[in-house]
Protein backbone atom coordinates (compact mmCIF):
# COMPACT_ATOMS: atom_id res chain seq x y z
CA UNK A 1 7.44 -21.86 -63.07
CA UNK A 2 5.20 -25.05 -62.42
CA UNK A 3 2.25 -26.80 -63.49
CA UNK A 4 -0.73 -25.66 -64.98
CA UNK A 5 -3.15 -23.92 -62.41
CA UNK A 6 -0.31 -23.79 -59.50
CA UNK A 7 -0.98 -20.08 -59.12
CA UNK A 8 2.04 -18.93 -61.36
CA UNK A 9 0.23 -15.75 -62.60
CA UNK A 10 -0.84 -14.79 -59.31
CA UNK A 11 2.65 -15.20 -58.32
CA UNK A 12 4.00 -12.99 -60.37
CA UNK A 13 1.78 -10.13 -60.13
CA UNK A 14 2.24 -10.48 -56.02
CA UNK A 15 5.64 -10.40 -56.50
CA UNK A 16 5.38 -6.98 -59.20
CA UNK A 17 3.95 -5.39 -56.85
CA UNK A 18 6.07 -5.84 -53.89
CA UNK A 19 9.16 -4.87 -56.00
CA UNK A 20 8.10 -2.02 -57.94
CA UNK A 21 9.03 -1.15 -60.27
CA UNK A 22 8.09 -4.56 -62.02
CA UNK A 23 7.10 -5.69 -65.98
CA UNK A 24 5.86 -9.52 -66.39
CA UNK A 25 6.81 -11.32 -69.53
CA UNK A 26 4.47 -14.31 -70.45
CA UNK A 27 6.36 -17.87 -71.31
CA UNK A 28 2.88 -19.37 -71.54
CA UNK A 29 2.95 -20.74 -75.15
CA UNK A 30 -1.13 -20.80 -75.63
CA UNK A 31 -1.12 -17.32 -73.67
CA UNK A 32 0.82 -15.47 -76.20
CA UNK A 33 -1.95 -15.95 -78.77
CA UNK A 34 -4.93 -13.28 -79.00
CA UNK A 35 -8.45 -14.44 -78.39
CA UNK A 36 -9.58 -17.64 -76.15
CA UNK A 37 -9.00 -15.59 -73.10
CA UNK A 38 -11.15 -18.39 -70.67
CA UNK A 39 -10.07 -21.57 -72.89
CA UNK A 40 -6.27 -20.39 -72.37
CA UNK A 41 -6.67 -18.94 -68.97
CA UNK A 42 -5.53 -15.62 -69.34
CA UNK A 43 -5.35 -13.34 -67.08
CA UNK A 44 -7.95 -10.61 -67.00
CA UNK A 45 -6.55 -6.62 -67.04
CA UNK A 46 -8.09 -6.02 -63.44
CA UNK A 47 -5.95 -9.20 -62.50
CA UNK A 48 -2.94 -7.49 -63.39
CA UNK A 49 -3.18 -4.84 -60.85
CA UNK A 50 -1.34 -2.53 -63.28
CA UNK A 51 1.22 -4.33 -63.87
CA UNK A 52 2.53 -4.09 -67.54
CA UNK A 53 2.75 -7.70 -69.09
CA UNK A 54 4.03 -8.46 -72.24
CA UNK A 55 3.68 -11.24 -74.62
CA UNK A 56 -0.08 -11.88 -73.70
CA UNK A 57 -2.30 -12.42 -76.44
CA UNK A 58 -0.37 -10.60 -78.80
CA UNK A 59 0.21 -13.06 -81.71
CA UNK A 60 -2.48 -13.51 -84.08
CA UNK A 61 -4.12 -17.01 -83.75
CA UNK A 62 -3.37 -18.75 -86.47
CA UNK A 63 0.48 -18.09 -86.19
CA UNK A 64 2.66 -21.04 -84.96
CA UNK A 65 5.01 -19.11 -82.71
CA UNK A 66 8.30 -21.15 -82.30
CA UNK A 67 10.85 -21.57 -78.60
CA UNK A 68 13.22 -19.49 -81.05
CA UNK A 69 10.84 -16.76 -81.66
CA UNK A 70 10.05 -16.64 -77.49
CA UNK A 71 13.82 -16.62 -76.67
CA UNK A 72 14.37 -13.44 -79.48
CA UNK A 73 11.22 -11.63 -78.61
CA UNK A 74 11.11 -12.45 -74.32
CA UNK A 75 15.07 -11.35 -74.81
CA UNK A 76 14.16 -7.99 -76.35
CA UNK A 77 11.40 -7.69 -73.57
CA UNK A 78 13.21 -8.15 -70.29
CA UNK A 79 16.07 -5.76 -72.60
CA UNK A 80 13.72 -3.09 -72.45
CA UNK A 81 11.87 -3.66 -68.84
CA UNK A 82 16.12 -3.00 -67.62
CA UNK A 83 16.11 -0.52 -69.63
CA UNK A 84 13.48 1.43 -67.54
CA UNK A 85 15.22 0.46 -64.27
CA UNK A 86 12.08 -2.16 -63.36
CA UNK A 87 12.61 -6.33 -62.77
CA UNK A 88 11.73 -8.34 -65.70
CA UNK A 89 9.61 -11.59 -64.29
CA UNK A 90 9.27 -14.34 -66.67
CA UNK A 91 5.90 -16.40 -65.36
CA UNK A 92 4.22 -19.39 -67.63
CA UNK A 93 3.75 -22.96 -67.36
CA UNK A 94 5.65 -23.64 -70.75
CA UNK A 95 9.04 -25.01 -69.54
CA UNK A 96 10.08 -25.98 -73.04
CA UNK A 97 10.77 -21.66 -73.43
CA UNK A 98 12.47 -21.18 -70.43
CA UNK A 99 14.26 -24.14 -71.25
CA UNK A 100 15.19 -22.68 -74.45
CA UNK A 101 15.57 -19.02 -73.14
CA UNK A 102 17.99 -19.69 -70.58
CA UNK A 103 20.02 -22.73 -71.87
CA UNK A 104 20.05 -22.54 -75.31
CA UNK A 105 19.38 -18.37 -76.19
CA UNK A 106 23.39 -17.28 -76.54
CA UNK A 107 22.77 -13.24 -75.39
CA UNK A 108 20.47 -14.51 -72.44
CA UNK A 109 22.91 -17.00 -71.48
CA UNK A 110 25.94 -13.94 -71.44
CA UNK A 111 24.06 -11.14 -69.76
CA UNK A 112 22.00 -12.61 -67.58
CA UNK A 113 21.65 -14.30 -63.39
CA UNK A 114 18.63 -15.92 -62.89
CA UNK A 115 16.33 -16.77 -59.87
CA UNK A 116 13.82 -19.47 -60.30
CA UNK A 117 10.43 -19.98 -58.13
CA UNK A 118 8.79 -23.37 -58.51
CA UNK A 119 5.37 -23.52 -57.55
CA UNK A 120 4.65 -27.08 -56.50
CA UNK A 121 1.16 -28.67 -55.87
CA UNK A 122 0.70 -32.40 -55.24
CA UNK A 123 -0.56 -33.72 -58.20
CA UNK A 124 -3.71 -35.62 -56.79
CA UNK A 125 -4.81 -32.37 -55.25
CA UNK A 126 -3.57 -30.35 -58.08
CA UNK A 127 -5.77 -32.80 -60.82
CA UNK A 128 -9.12 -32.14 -58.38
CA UNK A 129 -8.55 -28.49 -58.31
CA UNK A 130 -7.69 -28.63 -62.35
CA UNK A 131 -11.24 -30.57 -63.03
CA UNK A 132 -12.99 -28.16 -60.99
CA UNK A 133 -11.10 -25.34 -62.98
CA UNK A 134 -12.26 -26.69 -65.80
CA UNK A 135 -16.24 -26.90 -64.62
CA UNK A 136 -15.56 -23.07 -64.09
CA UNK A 137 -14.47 -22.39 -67.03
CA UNK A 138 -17.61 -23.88 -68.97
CA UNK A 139 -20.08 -22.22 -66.42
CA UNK A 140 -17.28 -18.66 -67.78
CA UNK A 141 -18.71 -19.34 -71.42
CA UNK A 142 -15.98 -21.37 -72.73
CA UNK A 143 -17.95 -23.46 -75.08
CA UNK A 144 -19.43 -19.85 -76.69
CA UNK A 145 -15.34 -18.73 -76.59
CA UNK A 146 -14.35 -21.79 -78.92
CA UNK A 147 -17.69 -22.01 -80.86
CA UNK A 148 -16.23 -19.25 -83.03
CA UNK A 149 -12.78 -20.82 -83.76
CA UNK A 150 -14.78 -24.45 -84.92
CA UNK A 151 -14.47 -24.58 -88.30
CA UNK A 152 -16.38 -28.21 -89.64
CA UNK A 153 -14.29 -28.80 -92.73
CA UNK A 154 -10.60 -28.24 -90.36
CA UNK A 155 -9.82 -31.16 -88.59
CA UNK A 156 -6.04 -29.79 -88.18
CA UNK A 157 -5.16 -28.41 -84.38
CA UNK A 158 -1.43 -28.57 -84.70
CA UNK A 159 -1.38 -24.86 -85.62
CA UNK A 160 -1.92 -21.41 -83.42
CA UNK A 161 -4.03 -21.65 -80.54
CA UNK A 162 -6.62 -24.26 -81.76
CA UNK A 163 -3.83 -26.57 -80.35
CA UNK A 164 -5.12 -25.17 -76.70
CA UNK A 165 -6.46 -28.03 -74.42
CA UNK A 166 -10.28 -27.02 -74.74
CA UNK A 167 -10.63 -26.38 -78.32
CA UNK A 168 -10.21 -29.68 -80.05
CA UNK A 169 -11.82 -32.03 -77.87
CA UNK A 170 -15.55 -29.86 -78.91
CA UNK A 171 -14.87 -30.82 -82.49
CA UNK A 172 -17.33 -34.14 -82.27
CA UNK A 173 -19.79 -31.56 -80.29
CA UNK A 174 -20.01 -29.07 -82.65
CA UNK A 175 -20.21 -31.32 -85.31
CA UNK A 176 -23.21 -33.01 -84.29
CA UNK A 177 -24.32 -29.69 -83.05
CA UNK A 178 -23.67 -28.19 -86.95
CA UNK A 179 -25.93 -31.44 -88.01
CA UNK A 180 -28.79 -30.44 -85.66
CA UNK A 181 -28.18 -33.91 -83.35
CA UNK A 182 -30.66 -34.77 -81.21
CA UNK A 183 -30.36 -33.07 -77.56
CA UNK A 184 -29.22 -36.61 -75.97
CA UNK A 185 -26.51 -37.25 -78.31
CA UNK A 186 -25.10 -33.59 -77.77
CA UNK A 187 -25.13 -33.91 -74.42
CA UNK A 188 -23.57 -36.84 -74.53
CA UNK A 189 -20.95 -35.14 -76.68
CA UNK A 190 -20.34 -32.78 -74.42
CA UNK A 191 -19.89 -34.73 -71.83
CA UNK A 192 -17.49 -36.83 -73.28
CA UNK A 193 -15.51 -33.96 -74.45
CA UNK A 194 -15.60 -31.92 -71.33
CA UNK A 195 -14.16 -34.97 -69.25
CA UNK A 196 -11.87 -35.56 -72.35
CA UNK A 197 -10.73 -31.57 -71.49
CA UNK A 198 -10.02 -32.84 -68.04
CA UNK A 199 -8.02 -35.69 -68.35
CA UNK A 200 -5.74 -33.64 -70.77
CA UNK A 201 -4.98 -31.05 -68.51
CA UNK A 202 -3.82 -33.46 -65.63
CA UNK A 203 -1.82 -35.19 -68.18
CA UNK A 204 -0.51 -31.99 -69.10
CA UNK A 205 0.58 -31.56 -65.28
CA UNK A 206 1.97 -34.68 -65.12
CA UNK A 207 4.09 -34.27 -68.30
CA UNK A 208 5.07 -30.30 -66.83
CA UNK A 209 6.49 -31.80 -63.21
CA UNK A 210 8.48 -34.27 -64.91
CA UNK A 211 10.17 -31.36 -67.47
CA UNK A 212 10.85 -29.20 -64.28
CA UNK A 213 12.19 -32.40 -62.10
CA UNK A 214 14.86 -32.66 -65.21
CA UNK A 215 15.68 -28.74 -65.75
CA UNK A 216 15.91 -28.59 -61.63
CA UNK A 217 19.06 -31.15 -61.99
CA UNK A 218 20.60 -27.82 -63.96
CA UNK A 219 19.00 -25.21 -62.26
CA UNK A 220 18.90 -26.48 -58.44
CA UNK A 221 21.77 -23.79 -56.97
CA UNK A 222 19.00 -20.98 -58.05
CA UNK A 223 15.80 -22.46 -57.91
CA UNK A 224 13.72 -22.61 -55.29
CA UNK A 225 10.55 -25.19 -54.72
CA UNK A 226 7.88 -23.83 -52.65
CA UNK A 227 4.84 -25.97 -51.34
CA UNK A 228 0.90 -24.68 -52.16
CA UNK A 229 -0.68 -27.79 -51.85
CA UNK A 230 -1.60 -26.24 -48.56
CA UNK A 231 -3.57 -23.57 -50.32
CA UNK A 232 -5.66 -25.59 -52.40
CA UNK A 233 -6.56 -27.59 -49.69
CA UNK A 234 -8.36 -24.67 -47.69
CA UNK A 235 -12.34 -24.64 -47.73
CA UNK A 236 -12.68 -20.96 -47.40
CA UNK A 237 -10.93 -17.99 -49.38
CA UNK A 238 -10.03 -16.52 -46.45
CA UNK A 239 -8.10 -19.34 -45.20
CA UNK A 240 -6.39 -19.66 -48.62
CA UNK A 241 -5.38 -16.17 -48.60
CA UNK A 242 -3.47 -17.08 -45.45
CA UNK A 243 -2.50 -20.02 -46.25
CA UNK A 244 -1.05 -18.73 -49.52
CA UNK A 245 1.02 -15.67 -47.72
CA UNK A 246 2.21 -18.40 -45.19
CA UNK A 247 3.28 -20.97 -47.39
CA UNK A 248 4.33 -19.15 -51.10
CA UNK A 249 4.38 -15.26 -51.16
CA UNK A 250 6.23 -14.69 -47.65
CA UNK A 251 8.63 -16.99 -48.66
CA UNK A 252 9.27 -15.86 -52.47
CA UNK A 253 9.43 -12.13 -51.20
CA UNK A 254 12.20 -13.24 -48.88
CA UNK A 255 13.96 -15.83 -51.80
CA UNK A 256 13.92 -12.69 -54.19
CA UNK A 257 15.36 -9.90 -52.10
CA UNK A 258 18.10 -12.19 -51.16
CA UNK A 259 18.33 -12.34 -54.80
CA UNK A 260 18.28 -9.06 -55.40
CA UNK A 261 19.83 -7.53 -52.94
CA UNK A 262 22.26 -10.00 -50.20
CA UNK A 263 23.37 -12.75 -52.68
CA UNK A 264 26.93 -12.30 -54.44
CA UNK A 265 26.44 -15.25 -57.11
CA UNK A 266 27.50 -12.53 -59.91
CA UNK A 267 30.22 -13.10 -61.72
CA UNK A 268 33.31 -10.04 -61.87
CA UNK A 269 32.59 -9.99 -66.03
CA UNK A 270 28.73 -9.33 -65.39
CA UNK A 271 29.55 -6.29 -63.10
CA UNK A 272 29.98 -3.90 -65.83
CA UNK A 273 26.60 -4.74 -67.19
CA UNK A 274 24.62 -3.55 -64.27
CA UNK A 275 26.88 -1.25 -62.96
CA UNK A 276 24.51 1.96 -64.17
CA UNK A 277 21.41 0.21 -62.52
CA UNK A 278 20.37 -0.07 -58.88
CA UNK A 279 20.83 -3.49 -56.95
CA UNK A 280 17.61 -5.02 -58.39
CA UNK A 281 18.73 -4.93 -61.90
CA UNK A 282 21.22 -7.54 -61.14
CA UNK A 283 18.53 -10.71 -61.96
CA UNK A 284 16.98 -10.68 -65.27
CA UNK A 285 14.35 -12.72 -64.27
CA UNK A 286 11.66 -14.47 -61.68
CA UNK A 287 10.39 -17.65 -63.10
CA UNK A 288 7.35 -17.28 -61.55
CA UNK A 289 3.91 -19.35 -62.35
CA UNK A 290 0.43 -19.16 -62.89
C-alpha cells in the first residue's frame, strides 16, 4: 500500500518473484477497469514478468464497481491463488478496498493473517516525481488514450473510469478542440488542464497518506513503513536500482519471510485452515504498492 506513484506495482511483482509461486490481485479502483492503460497507469504485460495478476482491467468501463464488489471478487481471488499453493499479494493505491476487505469483509476477516508493506515517499519529492509522471504520460499518448472516451454532450465523470484523474480535466480541451478553436486557445486549454491533471494527483497523495496514517492506528502490529524517498531522489537509474534494493526490496523480502515463515502471530483456530498448505500459505496477503 501507499500513495500514488510510490512504486507499489513494482513492489509487488519484485516480491512475486522472489516467493514463487506468487498471483497479484489489483486493489487499484481505476485499474480494475479495461481500457486507459497510460491515463490509469497500468501496468504493461512485459512489466509483470509473468506474474499472473488479477483484477486488472477486467471490468467494462462504464461499470461503477463498488468496495463490496472488490471485497467479494479480491476474496474469491486470493481463495483460488491458495488454492494452487502460491501467495496471494494484494497491491493498489485504493485504501478505501483494503479498508473494506480486511475490516469490514466477514470471511476475510475469519480466514485470514495479514502482512502490510507501506511504501512511503515524502510528499514534496513524491508531488515533483508525480508532475513529471504526468509530463510522461502525455509525451506516452495519453491525450490520444482519452480522446476516444470524450463524449461532448456527457458532462457526467462520476461513473466507470471517466472518473480517472486525466480524463475529465480534457473536457474544456476537447471541446474547443470539437469547435475547431483557434491553436492559441487550445493550447491554452491544454495547458490549463494538464497542470489541472497535476495538482489532482498530489492532492490525491495527500488525501491517500492521511487514509493510511488512520488505518496504520489499526494495523501498526503488522504493517510495516519502508522509506523510498531515497530512490526518487537518485539522478541515474542505476543508482535508483540500488538505492531501491537498499532501502525497499531487501527489506520487504526480509519483513515477508519473517512473515511467512519465523513469525507465530497465528491464532490455534486458524491452524486447521492451513494445515494442508506449506508455511507460506499462512498470510493471505502482501499489501504491496505501485
Amino acid at each position: 500500500m501507499g500513495a500514488t506513484g510510490t512504486g507499489k506495482s513494482k513492489l509487488a511483482i519484485d516480491l512475486a518473484t522472489q516467493f514463487p509461486p506468487a498471483e497479484i490481485v489489483n486493489s487499484d479502483k481505476m485499474q480494475v477497469y479495461q481500457g486507459l492503460d497510460i491515463t490509469t497507469n497500468k501496468v504493461m504485460n512485459e512489466e509483470c514478468r509473468g506474474v499472473p495478476h488479477h483484477l486488472l482491467g477486467t471490468v467494462p468501463p462504464n461499470m461503477n464497481f463498488s468496495a463490496k464488489e472488490f471485497c467479494d471478487h479480491a476474496s474469491l481471488a486470493v481463495g483460488s491463488i491458495l488454492g494452487r499453493d502460491a501467495l496471494p499479494i494484494i497491491a493498489g493505491g485504493s485504501n478505501s478496498f483494503l479498508d473494506a476487505l480486511v475490516n469490514h469483509h466477514p470471511e476475510f476477516r475469519l480466514r485470514y493473517q495479514c502482512l502490510f508493506l507501506w511504501v512511503h515517499v515524502s510528499l514534496p519529492v513524491l508531488h515533483s516525481s508525480l508532475q513529471t509522471r504526468v509530463d510522461r504520460m502525455i509525451h506516452a499518448g495519453q491525450l490520444h488514450e482519452v480522446r476516444h472516451v470524450f463524449q461532448r454532450n456527457d458532462r457526467d465523470y462520476t461513473r466507470g473510469i471517466r472518473r480517472a484523474i486525466g480524463v475529465p480535466e480534457f473536457h474544456r480541451f476537447f471541446e474547443a478542440e470539437a469547435d475547431g478553436a483557434d491553436e492559441r486557445t487550445k493550447k491554452m486549454l491544454l495547458e490549463a488542464a494538464i497542470n489541472d491533471i497535476k495538482a489532482n494527483n498530489c492532492n490525491l497523495a495527500n488525501r491517500q497518506v492521511d487514509k493510511i496514517l488512520r488505518l496504520y492506528g489499526m494495523w501498526k502490529r503488522n504493517m510495516h513503513r519502508l522509506d523510498a524517498t531515497e530512490v526518487f531522489l537518485k539522478s541515474s537509474r542505476q543508482e535508483a536500482d540500488q538505492a531501491w534494493q537498499d532501502h525497499v526490496l531487501s527489506k520487504s523480502r526480509r519483513i515477508l519471510h519473517n512473515f511467512l515463515y519465523e513469525d507465530t502471530h497465528l491464532p490455534a483456530g486458524i491452524s486447521s485452515v492451513i494445515a494442508s498448505s506449506p508455511p507460506a500459505m499462512a498470510a493471505a496477503t502482501a499489501a504491496a504498492t505501485h
